[in-house]
Protein backbone atom coordinates (compact mmCIF):
# COMPACT_ATOMS: atom_id res chain seq x y z
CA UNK A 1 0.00 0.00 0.00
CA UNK A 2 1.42 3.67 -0.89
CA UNK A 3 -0.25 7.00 0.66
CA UNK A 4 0.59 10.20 -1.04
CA UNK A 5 -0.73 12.18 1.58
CA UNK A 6 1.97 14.36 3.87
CA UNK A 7 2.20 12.97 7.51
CA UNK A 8 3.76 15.68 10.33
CA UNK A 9 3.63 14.12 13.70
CA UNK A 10 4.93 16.85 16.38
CA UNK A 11 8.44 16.93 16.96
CA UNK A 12 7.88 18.75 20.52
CA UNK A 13 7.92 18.63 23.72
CA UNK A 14 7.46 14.80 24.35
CA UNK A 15 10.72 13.25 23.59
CA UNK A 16 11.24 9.92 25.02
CA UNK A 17 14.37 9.31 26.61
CA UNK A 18 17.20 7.47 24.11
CA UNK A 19 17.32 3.66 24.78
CA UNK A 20 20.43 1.56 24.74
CA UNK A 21 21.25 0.31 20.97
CA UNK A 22 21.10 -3.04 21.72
CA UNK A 23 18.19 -5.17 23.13
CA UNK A 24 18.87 -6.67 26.67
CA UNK A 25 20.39 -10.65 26.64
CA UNK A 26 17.88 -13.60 26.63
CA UNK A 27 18.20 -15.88 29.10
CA UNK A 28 19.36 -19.52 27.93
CA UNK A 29 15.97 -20.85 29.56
CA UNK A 30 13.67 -18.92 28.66
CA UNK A 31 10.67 -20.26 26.46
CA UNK A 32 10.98 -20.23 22.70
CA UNK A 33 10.37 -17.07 21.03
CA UNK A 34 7.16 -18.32 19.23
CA UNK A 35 4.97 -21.44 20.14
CA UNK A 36 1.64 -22.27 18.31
CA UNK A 37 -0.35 -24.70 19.89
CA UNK A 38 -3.12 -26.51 18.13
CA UNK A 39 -3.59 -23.50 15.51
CA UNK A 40 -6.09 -23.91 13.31
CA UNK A 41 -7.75 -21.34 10.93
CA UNK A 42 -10.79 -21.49 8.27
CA UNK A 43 -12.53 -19.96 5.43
CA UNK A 44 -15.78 -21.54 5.69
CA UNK A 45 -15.74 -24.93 4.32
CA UNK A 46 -11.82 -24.18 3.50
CA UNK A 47 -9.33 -25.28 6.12
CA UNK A 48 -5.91 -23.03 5.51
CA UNK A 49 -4.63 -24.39 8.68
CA UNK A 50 -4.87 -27.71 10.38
CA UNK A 51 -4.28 -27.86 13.86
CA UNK A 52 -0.25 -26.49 13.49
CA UNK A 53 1.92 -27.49 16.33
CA UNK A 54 5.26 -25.60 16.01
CA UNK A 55 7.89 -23.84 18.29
CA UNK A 56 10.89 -21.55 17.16
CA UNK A 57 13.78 -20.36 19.05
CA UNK A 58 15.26 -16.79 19.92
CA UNK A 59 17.41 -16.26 17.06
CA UNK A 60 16.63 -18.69 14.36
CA UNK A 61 15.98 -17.60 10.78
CA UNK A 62 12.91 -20.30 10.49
CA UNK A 63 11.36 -20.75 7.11
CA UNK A 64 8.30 -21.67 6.22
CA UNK A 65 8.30 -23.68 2.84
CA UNK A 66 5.32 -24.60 0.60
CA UNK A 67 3.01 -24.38 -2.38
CA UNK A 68 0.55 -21.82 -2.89
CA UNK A 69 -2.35 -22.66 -0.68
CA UNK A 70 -0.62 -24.73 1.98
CA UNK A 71 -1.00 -22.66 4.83
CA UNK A 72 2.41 -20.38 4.97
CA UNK A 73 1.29 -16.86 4.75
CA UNK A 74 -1.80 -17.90 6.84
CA UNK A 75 -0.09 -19.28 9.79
CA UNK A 76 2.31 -16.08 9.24
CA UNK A 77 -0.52 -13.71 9.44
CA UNK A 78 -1.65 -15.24 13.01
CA UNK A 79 1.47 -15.11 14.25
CA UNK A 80 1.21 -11.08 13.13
CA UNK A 81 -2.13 -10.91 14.89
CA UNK A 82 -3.51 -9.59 11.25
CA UNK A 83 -5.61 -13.11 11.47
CA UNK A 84 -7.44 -14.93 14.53
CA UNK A 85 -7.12 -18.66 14.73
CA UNK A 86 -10.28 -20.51 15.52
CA UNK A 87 -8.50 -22.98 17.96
CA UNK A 88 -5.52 -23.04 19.28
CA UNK A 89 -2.95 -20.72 20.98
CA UNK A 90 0.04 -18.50 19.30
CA UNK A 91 2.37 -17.79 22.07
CA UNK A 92 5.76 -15.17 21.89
CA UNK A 93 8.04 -15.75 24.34
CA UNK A 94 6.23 -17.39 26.51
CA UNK A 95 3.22 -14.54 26.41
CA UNK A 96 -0.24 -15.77 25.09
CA UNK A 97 -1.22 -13.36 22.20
CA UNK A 98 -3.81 -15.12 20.77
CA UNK A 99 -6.79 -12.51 20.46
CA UNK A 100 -4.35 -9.28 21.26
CA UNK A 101 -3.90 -6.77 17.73
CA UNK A 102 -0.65 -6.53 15.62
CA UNK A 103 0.68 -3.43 17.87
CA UNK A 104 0.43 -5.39 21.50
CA UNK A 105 2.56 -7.97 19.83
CA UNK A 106 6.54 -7.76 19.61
CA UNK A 107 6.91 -8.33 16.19
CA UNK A 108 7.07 -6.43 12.18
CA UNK A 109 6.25 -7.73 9.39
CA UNK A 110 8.01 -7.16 6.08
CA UNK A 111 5.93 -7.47 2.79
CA UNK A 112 6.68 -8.19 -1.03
CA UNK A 113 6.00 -5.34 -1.81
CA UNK A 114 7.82 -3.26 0.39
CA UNK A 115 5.21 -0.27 1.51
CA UNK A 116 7.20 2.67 1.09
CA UNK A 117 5.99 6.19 1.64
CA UNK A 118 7.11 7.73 -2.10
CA UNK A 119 6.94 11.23 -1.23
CA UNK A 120 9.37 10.51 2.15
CA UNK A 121 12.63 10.35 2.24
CA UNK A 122 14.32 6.83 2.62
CA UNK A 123 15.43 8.47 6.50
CA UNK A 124 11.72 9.29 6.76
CA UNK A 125 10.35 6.23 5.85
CA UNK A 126 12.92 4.32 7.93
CA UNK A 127 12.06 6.54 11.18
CA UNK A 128 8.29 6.86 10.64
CA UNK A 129 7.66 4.30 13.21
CA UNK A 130 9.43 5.89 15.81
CA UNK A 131 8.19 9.50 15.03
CA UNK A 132 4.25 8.71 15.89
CA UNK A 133 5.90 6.29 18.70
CA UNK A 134 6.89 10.11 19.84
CA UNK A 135 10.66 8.84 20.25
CA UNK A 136 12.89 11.64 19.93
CA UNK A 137 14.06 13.64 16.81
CA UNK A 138 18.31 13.12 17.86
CA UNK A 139 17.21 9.26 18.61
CA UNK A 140 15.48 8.60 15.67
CA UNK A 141 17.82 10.02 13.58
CA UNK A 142 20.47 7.82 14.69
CA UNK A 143 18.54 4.69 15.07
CA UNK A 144 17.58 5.41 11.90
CA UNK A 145 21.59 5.73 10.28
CA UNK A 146 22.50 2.78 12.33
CA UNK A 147 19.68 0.54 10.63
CA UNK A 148 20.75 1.86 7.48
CA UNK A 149 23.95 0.92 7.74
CA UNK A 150 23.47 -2.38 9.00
CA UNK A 151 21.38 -2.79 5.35
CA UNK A 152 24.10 -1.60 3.72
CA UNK A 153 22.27 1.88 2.86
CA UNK A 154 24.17 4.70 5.13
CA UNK A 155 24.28 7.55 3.56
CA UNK A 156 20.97 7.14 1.48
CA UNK A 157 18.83 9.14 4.36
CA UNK A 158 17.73 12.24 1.35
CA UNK A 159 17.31 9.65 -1.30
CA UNK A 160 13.19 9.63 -2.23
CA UNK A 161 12.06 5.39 -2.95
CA UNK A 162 11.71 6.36 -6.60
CA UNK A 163 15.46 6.82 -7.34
CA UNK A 164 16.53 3.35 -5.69
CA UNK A 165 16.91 -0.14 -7.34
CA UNK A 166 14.19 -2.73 -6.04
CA UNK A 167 17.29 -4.54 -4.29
CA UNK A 168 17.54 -1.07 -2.07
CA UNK A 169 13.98 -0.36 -1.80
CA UNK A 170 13.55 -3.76 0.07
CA UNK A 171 16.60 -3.34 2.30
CA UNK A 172 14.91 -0.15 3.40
CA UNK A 173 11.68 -2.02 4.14
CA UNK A 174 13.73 -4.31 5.93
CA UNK A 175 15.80 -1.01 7.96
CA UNK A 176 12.88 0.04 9.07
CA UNK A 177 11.09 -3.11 10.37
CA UNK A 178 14.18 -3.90 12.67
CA UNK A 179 14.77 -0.40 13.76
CA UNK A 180 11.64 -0.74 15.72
CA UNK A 181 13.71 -3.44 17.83
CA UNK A 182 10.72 -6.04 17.31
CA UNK A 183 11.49 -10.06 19.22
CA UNK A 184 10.67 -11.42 15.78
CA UNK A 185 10.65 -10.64 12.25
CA UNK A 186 7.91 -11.93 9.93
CA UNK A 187 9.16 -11.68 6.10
CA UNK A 188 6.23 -12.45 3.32
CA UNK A 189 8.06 -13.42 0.31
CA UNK A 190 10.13 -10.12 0.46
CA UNK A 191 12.30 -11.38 -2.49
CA UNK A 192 9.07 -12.74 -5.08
CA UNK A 193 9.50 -9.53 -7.04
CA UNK A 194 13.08 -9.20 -7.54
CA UNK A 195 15.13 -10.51 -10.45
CA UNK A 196 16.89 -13.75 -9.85
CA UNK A 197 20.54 -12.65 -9.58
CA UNK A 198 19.34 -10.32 -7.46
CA UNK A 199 17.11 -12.51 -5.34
CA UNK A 200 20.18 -14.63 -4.74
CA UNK A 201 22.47 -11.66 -3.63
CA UNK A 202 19.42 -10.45 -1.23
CA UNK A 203 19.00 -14.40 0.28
CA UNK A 204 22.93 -13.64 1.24
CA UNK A 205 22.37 -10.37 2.15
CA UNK A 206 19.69 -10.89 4.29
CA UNK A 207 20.98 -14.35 5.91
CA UNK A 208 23.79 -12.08 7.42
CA UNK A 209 21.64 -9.05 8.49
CA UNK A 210 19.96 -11.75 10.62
CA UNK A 211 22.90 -13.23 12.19
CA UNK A 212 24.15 -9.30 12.97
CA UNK A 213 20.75 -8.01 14.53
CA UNK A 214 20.49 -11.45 16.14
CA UNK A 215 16.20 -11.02 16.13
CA UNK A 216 14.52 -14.35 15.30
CA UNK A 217 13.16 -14.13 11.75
CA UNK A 218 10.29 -16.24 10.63
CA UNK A 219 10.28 -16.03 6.83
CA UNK A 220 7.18 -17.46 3.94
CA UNK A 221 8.57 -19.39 0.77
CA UNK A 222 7.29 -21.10 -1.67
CA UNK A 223 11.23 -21.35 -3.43
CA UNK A 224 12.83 -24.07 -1.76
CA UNK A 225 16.61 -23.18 -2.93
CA UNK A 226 16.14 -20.13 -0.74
CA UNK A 227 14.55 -21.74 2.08
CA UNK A 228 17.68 -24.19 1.70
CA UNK A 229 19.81 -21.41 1.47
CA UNK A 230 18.77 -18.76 4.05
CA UNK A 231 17.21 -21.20 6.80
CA UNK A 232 18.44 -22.78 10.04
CA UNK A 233 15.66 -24.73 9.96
CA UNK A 234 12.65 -25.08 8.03
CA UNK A 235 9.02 -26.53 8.37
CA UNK A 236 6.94 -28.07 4.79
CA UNK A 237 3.62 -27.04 4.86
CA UNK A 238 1.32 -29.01 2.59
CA UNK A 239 -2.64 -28.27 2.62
CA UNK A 240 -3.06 -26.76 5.92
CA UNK A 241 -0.25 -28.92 7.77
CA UNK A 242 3.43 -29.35 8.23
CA UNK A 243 5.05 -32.43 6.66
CA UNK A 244 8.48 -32.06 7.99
CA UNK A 245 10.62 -29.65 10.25
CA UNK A 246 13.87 -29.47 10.32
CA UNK A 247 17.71 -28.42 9.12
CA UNK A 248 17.93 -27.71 5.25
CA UNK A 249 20.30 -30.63 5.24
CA UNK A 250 18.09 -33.26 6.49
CA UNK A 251 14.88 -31.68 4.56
CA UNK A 252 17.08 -32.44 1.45
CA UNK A 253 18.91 -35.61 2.26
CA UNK A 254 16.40 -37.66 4.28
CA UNK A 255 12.34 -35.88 3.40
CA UNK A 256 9.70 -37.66 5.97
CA UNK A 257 7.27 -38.11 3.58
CA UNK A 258 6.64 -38.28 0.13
CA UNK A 259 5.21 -35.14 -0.24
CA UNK A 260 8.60 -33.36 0.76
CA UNK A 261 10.50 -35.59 -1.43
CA UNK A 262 8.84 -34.44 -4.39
CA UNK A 263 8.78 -31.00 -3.55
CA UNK A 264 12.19 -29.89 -2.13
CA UNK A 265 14.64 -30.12 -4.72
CA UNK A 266 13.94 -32.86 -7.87
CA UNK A 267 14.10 -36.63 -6.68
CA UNK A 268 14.16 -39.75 -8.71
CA UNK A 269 11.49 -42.35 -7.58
CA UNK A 270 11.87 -46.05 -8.45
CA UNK A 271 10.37 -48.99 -7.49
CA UNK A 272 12.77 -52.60 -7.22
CA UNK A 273 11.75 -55.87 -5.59
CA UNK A 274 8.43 -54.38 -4.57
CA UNK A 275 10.23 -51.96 -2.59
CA UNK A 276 10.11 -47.69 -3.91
CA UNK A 277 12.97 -45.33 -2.77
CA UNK A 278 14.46 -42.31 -4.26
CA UNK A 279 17.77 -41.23 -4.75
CA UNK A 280 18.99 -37.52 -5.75
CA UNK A 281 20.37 -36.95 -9.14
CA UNK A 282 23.33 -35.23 -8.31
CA UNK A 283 24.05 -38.29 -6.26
CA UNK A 284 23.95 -40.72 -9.18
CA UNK A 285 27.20 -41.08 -11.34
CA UNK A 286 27.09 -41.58 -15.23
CA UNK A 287 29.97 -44.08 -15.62
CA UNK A 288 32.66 -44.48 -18.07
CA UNK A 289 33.50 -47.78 -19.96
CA UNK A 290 36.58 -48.07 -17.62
CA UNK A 291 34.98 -47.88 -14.15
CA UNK A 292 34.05 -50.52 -12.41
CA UNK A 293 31.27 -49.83 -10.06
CA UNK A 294 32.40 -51.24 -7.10
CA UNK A 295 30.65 -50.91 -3.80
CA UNK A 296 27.80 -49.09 -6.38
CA UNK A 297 24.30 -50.08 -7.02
CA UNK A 298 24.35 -49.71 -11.17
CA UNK A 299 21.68 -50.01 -13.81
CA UNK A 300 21.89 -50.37 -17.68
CA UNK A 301 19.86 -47.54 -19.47
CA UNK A 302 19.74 -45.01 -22.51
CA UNK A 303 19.96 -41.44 -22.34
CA UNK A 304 16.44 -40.16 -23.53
CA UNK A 305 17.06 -36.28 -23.57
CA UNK A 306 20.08 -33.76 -22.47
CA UNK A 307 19.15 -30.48 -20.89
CA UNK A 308 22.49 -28.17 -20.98
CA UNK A 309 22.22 -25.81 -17.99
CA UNK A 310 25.88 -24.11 -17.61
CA UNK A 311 27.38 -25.11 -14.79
CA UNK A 312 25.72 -28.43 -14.97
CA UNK A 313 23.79 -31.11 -17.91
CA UNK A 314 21.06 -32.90 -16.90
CA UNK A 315 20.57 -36.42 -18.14
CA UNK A 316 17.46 -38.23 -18.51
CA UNK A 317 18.42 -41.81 -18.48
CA UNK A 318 15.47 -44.31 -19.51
CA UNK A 319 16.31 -47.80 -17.65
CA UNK A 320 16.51 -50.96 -18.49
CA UNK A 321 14.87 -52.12 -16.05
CA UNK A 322 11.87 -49.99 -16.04
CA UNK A 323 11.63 -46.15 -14.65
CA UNK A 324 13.74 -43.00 -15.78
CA UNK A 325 16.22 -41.29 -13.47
CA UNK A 326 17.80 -37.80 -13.85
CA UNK A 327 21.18 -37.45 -13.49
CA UNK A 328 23.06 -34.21 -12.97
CA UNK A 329 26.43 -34.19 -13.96
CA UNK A 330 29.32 -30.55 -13.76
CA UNK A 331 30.91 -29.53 -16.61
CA UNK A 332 33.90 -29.51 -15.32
CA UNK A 333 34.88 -30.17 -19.25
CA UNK A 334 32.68 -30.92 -21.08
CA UNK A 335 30.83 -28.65 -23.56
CA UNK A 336 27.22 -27.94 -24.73
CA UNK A 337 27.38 -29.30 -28.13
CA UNK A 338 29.42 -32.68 -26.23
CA UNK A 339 26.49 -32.75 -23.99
CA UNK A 340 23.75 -32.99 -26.80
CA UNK A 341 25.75 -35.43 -28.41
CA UNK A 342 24.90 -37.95 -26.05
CA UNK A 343 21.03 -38.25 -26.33
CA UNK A 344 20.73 -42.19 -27.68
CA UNK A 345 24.28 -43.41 -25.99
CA UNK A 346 23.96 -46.17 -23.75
CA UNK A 347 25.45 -45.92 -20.77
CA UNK A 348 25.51 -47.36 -17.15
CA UNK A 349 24.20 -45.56 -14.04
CA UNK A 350 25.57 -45.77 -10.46
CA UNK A 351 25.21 -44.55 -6.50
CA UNK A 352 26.18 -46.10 -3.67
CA UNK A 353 23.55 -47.74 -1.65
CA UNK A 354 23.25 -45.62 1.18
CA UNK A 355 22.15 -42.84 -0.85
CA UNK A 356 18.94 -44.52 -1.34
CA UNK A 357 16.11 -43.34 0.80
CA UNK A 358 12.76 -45.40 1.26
CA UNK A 359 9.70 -45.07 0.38
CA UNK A 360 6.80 -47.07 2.41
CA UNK A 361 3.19 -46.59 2.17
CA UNK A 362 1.17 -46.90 5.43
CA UNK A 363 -2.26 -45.83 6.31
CA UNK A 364 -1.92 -42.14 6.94
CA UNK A 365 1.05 -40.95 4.63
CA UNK A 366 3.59 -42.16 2.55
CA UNK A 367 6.47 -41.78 4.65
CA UNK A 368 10.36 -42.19 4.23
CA UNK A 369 12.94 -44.24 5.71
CA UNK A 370 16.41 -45.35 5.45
CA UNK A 371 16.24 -48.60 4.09
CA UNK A 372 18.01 -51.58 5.81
C-alpha cells in the first residue's frame, strides 16, 4: 500500500528518553520465542490451517516452505495478529497473544512489496515508526543511520524510494522493520518480485543481516533453494499442515514423507523388488567404460534427452529395467554441443547404496525411511 498524503507528527515537547542500541540478553531458559499450539484457521468450508503445532527459538531464521495454498502466509498472518485462529494458541516468548492486535505484539512484518511512503525520504520512511511512537528527533535520527547501515544503505537518508533499485527499496523495508527493535521478524516473500541474480544476492544479504541483529526471523517461501539457502531450519507445509521440520540438510537428504520428497529439490522415484525409494540426481554417477562400479548399485539404461544448464547437464536416463532417473552431472569439461551429443548413448548408471532413501506406504502418509 502507498499514501501520497503528507504525515507531520509533532516533533515537541514529548521526547522519550534514548534507549540503549542493543536489546537486553535472553536468558538460555527462557521459552521459545514463538509457540503455536493446536492453531487452526478457516474460510468456511476451506481449512488453511490444520491444527499447526510448532515452536521456534530466539534467534533462528525459520522458514516456512510450501506451495501456494498450503497454509504459509496464513499461519504467518496469526502469528502477526492480522488473522485470529479458531482454535488453538500463538504464544511469543512465553506470552499468550492469541486474540491481542498486531501493535500489543513484539513483532514487524516485512511485505513483497515493500510499503514505502514515495513522497518521504528513505530516512523518513525508515524513522516513521518511531516519530508517531513520539521517540525523539536526535534518537530517531540515529537509530535510523545505524539501521541503514546495517542494510548496507548509510548515507541514502535524502534519497526519495523512486530513485533506488528494487534490491535497495527492500533493504529499506527491511531497515525500518528492525529499527523498531521487534522479538521477531515476519518476512512475506520479500524477495518474489526481484530478479533472480538479485534474489540470490538479497537471500545472502539478508541471511547475514539476521545473524548481525540477532532477532529471530520467521520467513514465507514457496522457493525451496532459498529456504535451503537462508534457513536454520525449516518446516513443509502441505494443505493446511506441516510435513516435515527441520535443518535444510536433512529436509534435502532424508524428506519424511513423500510429499517433501517431491517438492524440495527434484528426486528420482523407483520402485525394485516391490520396494520404492528415491535417490537424488546429483548423487547418481554416469559411468565411463573403464569404471568398475564397485561398492555401487548400477543399472543399464539409454539417455532419452540432455538439458544443458551451464554449470551443470542434466541427463534423462530411460532404464533398463523400467523407470527414468535424472542425473546431474558438472561440466567440469565438457561442452554444450558434447552434452547434446549424447542423447541415444547407452550408458551405465551408479550410487552407492546408502544414498537410497525409502519409500513405504502406510495408512496415513507415505512416509520415508532409510532402508536396511
Amino acid at each position: 500500500m502507498e499514501e501520497t498524503a503528507a504525515i507531520t507528527v509533532d516533533d515537541g515537547e514529548r521526547e522519550r528518553p534514548a534507549e540503549s542500541p542493543e536489546p537486553p540478553p535472553r536468558a538460555a531458559a527462557e521459552p521459545p520465542d514463538v509457540r503455536l499450539a493446536g492453531v487452526r484457521k478457516a474460510y468456511g468450508d476451506v481449512v488453511a490451517v490444520a491444527g499447526v503445532d510448532l515452536e521456534i527459538a530466539a534467534g533462528e531464521f525459520f522458514t516456512l516452505l510450501g506451495p501456494s495454498g498450503s497454509g504459509k502466509t496464513t499461519t504467518l498472518r496469526m502469528i502477526a495478529g492480522f488473522e485470529e485462529p479458531d482454535q488453538g494458541t500463538i504464544e511469543l516468548a512465553g506470552r499468550d497473544m492469541t486474540g491481542l492486535p498486531p501493535y500489543e505484539r513484539e513483532v514487524n512484518t516485512v511485505f513483497q512489496d515493500y510499503a514505502l511512503f514515495p513522497h518521504m525520504t528513505v530516512g523518513d520512511n525508515v524513522e516513521y515508526g518511531m516519530r508517531v511512537s513520539k521517540v525523539g528527533r536526535a534518537e530517531r535520527r540515529t537509530r535510523a543511520s545505524g539501521a541503514l547501515k546495517m542494510v548496507r544503505l548509510g548515507g541514502f537518508e535524502e534519497r526519495k524510494p523512486s530513485m533506488l533499485s528494487g534490491g535497495q527499496r527492500q533493504r529499506v523495508a527491511l531497515a525500518r522493520a528492525i529499527v523498531n527493535r521487534p522479538r521477531v521478524l515476519l518476512l512475506d516473500e520479500p524477495l518474489g518480485a526481484l530478479d533472480l541474480k538479485l534474489r540470490e544476492q538479497m537471500q545472502v544479504e539478508l541471511k547475514g543481516i539476521q545473524g548481525e541483529v540477532g532477532i529471530t526471523f520467521i520467513y514465507v517461501t514457496h522457493d525451496q533453494d532459498e529456504a535451503l539457502t537462508m534457513s536454520d531450519r525449516v518446516a513443509v507445509f502441505n494443505q493446511g499442515g506441516i510435513e516435515q521440520v527441520g535443518p535444510p540438510a536433512e529436509i534435502y537428504e532424508r524428506p519424511a514423507t513423500r510429499f517433501v520428497t517431491g517438492f524440495v529439490g527434484v528426486s528420482n522415484v523407483l520402485e525394485r523388488d516391490g520396494t520404492r525409494f528415491t535417490v537424488r540426481p546429483e548423487k547418481i554417477r554416469l559411468l565411463e567404460a573403464t569404471d568398475d562400479g564397485q561398492g555401487l548399485h548400477t543399472e543399464r539404461g539409454v539417455i532419452r534427452d540432455v538439458a544443458y544448464a551451464g554449470m551443470v547437464t542434466r541427463y534423462l536416463v530411460q532404464l533398463d529395467g523400467g523407470g527414468e532417473l535424472q542425473v546431474v552431472r558438472q561440466n567440469l569439461e565438457t561442452s554444450s554441443s558434447e552434452a547434446l551429443e549424447q542423447r541415444g548413448r547407452q550408458v551405465t548408471v551408479g550410487w552407492r547404496p546408502e544414498q537410497t532413501v525409502a519409500v513405504l506406504e502406510d495408512s496415513a502418509n507415505t512416509r520415508m525411511e532409510d532402508p536396511q
